[in-house]
Protein backbone atom coordinates (compact mmCIF):
# COMPACT_ATOMS: atom_id res chain seq x y z
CA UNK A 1 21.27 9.31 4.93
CA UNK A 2 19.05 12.03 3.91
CA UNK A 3 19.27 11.42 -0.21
CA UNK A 4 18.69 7.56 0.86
CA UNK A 5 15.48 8.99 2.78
CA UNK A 6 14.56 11.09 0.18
CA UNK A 7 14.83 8.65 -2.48
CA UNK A 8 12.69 5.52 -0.57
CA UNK A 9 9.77 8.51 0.26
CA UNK A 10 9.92 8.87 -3.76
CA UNK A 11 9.29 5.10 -4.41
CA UNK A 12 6.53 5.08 -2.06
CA UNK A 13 3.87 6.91 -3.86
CA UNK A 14 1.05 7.69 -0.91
CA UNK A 15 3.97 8.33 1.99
CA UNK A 16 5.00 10.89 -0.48
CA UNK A 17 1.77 12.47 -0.53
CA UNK A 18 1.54 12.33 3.53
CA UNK A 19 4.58 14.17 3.74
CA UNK A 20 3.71 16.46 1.33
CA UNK A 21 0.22 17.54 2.16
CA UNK A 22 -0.23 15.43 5.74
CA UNK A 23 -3.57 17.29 6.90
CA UNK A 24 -5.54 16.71 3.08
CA UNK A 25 -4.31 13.67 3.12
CA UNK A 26 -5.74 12.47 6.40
CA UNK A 27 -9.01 14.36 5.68
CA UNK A 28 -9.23 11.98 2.20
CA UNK A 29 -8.42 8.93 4.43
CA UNK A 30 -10.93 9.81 6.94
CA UNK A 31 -13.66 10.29 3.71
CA UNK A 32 -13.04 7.45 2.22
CA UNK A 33 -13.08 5.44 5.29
CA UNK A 34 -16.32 6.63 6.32
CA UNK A 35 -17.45 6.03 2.72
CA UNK A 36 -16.35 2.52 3.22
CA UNK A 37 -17.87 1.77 6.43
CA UNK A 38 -21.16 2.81 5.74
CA UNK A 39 -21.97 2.07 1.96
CA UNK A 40 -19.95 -0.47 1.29
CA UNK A 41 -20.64 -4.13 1.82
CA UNK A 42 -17.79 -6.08 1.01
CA UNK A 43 -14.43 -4.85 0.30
CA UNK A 44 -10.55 -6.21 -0.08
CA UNK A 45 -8.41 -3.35 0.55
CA UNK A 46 -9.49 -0.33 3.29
CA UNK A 47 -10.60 2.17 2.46
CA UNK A 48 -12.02 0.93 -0.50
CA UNK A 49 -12.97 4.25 -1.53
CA UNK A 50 -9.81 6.76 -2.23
CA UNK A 51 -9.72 9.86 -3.24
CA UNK A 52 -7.27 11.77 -5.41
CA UNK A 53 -8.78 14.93 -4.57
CA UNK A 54 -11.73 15.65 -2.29
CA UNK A 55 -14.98 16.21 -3.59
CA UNK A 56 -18.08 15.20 -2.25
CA UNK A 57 -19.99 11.56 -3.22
CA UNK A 58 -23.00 11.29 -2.63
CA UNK A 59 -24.03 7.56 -2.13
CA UNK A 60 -27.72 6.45 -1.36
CA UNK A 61 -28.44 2.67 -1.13
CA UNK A 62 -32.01 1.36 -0.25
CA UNK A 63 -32.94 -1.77 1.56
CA UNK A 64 -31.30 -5.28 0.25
CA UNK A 65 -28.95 -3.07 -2.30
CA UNK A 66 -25.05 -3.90 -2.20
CA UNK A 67 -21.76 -2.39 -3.09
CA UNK A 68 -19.32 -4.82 -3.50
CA UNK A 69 -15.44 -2.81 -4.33
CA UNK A 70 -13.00 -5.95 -4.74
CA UNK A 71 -10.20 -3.62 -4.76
CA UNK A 72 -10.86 0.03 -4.67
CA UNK A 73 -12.73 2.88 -6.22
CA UNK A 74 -10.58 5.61 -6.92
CA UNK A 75 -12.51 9.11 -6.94
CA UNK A 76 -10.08 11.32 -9.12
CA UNK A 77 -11.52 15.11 -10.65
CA UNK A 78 -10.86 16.40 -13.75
CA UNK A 79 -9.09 19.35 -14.05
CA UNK A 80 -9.52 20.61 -11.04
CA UNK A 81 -13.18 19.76 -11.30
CA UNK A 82 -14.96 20.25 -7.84
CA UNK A 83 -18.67 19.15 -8.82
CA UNK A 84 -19.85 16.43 -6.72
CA UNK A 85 -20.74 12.69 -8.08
CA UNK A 86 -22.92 10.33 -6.81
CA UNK A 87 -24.17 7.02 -6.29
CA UNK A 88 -27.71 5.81 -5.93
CA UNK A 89 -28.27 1.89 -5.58
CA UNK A 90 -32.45 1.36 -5.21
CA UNK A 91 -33.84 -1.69 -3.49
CA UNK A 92 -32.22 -4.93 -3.87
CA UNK A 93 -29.85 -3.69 -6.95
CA UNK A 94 -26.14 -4.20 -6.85
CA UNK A 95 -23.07 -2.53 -7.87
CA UNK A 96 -19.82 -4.88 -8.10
CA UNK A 97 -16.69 -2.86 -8.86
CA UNK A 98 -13.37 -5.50 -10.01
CA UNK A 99 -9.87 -4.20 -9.97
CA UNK A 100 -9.17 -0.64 -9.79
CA UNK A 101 -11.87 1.56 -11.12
CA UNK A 102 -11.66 5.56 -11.57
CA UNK A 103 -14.61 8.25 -11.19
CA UNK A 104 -14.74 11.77 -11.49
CA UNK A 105 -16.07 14.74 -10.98
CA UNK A 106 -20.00 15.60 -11.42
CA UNK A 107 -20.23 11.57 -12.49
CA UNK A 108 -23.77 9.56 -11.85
CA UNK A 109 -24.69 6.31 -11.28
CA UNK A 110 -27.99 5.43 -10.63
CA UNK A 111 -29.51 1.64 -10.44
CA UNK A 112 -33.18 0.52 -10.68
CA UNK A 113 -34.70 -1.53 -8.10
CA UNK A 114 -32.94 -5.33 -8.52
CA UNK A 115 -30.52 -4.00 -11.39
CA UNK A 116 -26.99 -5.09 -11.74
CA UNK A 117 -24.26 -2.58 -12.76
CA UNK A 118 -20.60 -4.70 -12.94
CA UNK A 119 -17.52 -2.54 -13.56
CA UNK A 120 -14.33 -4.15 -14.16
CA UNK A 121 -11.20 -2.12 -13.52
CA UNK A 122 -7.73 -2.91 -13.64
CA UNK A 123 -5.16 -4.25 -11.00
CA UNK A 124 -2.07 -3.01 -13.79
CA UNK A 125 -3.50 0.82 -14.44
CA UNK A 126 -5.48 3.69 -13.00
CA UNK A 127 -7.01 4.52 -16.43
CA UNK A 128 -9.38 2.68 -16.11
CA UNK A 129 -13.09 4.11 -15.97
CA UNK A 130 -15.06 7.88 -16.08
CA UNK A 131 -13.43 11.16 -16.89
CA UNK A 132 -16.17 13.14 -15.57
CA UNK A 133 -19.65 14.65 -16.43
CA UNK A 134 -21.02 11.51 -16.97
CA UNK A 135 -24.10 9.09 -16.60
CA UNK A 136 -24.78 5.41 -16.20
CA UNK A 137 -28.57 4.59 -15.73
CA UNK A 138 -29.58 1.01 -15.21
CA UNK A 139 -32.46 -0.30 -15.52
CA UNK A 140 -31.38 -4.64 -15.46
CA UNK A 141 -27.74 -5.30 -16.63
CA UNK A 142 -24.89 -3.38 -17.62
CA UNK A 143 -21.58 -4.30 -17.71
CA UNK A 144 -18.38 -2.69 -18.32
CA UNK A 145 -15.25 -4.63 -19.23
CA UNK A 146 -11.79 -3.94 -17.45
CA UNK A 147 -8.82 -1.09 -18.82
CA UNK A 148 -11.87 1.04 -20.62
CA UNK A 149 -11.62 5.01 -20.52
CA UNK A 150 -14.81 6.60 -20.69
CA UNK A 151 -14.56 9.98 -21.60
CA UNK A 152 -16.45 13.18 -20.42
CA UNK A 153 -20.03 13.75 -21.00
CA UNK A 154 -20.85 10.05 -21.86
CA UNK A 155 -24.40 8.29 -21.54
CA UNK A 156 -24.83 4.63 -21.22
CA UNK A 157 -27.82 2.77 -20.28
CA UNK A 158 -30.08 -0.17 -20.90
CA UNK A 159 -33.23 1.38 -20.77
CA UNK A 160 -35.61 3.67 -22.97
CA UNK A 161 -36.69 4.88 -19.38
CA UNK A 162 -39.97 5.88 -21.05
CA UNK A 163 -42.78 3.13 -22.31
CA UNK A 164 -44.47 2.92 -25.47
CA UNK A 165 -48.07 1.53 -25.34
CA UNK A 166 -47.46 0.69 -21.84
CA UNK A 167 -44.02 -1.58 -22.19
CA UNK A 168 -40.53 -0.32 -21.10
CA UNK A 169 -38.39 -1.46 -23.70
CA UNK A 170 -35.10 -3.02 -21.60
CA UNK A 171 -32.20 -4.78 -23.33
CA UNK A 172 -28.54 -5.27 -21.42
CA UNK A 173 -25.55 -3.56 -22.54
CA UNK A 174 -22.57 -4.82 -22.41
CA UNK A 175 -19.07 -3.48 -23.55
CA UNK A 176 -15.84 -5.64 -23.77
CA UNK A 177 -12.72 -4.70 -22.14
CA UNK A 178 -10.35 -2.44 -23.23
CA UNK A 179 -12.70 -0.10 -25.30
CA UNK A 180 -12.09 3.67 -25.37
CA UNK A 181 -15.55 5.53 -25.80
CA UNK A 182 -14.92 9.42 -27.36
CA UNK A 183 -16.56 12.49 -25.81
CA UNK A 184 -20.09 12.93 -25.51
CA UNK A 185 -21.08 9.07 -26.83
CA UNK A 186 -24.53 7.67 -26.21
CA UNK A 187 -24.35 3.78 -25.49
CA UNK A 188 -28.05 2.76 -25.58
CA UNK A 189 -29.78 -0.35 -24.34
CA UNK A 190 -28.77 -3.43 -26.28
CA UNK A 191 -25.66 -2.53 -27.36
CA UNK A 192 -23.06 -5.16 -27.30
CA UNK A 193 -19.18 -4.04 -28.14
CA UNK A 194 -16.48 -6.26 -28.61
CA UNK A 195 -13.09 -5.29 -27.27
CA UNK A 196 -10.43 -3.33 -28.35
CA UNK A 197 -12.58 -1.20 -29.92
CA UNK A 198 -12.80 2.57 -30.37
CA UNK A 199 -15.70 4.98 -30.23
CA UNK A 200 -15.66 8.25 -32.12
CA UNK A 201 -16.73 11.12 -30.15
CA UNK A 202 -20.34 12.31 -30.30
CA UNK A 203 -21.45 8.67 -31.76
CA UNK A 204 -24.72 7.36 -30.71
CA UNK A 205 -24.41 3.60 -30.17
CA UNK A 206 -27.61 2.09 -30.69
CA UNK A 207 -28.70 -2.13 -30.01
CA UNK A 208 -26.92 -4.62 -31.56
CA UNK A 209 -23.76 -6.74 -31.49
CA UNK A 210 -20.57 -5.19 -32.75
CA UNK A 211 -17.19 -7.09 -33.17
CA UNK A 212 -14.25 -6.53 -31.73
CA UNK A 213 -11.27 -3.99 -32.60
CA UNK A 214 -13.27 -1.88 -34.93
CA UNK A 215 -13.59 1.88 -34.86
CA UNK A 216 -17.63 2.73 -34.43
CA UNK A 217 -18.77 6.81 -35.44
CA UNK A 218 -21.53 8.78 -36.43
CA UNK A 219 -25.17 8.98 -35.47
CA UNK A 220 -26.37 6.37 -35.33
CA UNK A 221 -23.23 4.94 -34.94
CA UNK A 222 -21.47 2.33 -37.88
CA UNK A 223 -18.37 0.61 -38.33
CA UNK A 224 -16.36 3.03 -40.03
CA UNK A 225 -12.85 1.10 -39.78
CA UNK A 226 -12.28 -3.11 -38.77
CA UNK A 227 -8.71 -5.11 -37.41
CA UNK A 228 -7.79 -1.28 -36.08
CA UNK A 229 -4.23 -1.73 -34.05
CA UNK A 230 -4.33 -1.80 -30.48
CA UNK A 231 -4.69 1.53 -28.97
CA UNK A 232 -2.74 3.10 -25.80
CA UNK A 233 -2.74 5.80 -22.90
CA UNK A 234 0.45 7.04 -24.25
């Protein structure tokens, strides 16, 4: 009886961690259900914020924003990292999260007044989405397709956030599913990147549209390599 008790607790990953660590676990819950409640304006699954490891998010919205989490946002540090991350939707912007989509530590999001930020996760794997130590300013549109990794340190935007002769120069950027962008890349407004691509650490993507499965480096960045195989977690 025990080994059968042992082994269904084993198959049943967040009992397991209940058993295991039942006080952190219900202070997580209790987070992310409070999270959930007060930010978040539609969601499938509740909470539809859960954390791996508690760290404080900060989460602002202003009047007419939304957060929309069709299935959950998964806040999971890096390391051990203990940094906070936050959230910060102005007026009448909105943040729609697909699938399963990971954040970590010291990671910010920040959206203009009527912007649109759309991250698509995963329902298969947790990989997808932000190591940590990272930033995604929006000034319009960005979009980020489903089963990307986004490594530490990474800047993506749409925006110069500074105007020339008086014009902010705004472009969206979009980037296919299934990319994997290096350490410390800069994805700058107007870039477009086909999926199944890779992005070389340190590269500086700027505007333009890039095909699919090709390896981008260097500063700015160029296609270095074209038709590369399909890459993997493992």
């Amino acid at each position: 009886m025990f080994i059968q008790i042992k082994n269904f607790v084993k198959q049943k990953p967040t009992l397991l961690r209940f058993t295991l660590h039942p006080i952190a676990f219900i202070i997580k819950w209790l987070y992310g259900a409070y999270l959930t409640i007060r930010f978040v304006d539609h969601y499938q699954n509740f909470p539809a914020i859960k954390f791996r490891k508690l760290i404080l998010v900060h989460i602002k919205k202003d009047r007419g924003s939304k957060l929309l989490i069709n299935n959950r946002l998964i806040i999971e540090p890096w390391q051990g990292g203990i940094a906070p991350s936050s959230i910060t939707i102005e007026r009448n912007a909105e943040l729609i999260i697909h699938g399963l989509f990971t954040v970590g530590d010291d990671v910010r999001i920040s959206l203009a007044p009527l912007a649109k930020l759309v991250l698509h996760g995963t329902n298969i794997s947790s990989g997808s989405g932000i190591t940590c130590k990272s930033v995604i300013l929006v000034n319009k549109h960005v979009e980020i397709g489903k089963d990307t990794i986004i490594a530490w340190d990474t800047f993506i935007t749409d925006c110069d956030w500074h105007p020339i002769n008086g014009k902010l120069k705004v472009s969206p950027t979009i980037i296919g599913d299934h990319v994997w962008i290096g350490v410390g890349c800069k994805i700058l407004k107007g870039a477009l990147i086909g999926q199944d691509s890779i992005i070389a650490p340190q590269s500086v993507v700027l505007a333009g549209k890039y095909p699919e499965k090709i390896l981008l480096a260097g500063i700015p960045a160029k296609v270095t390599k074209t038709s590369i195989d399909m890459w993997g977690r493992d």
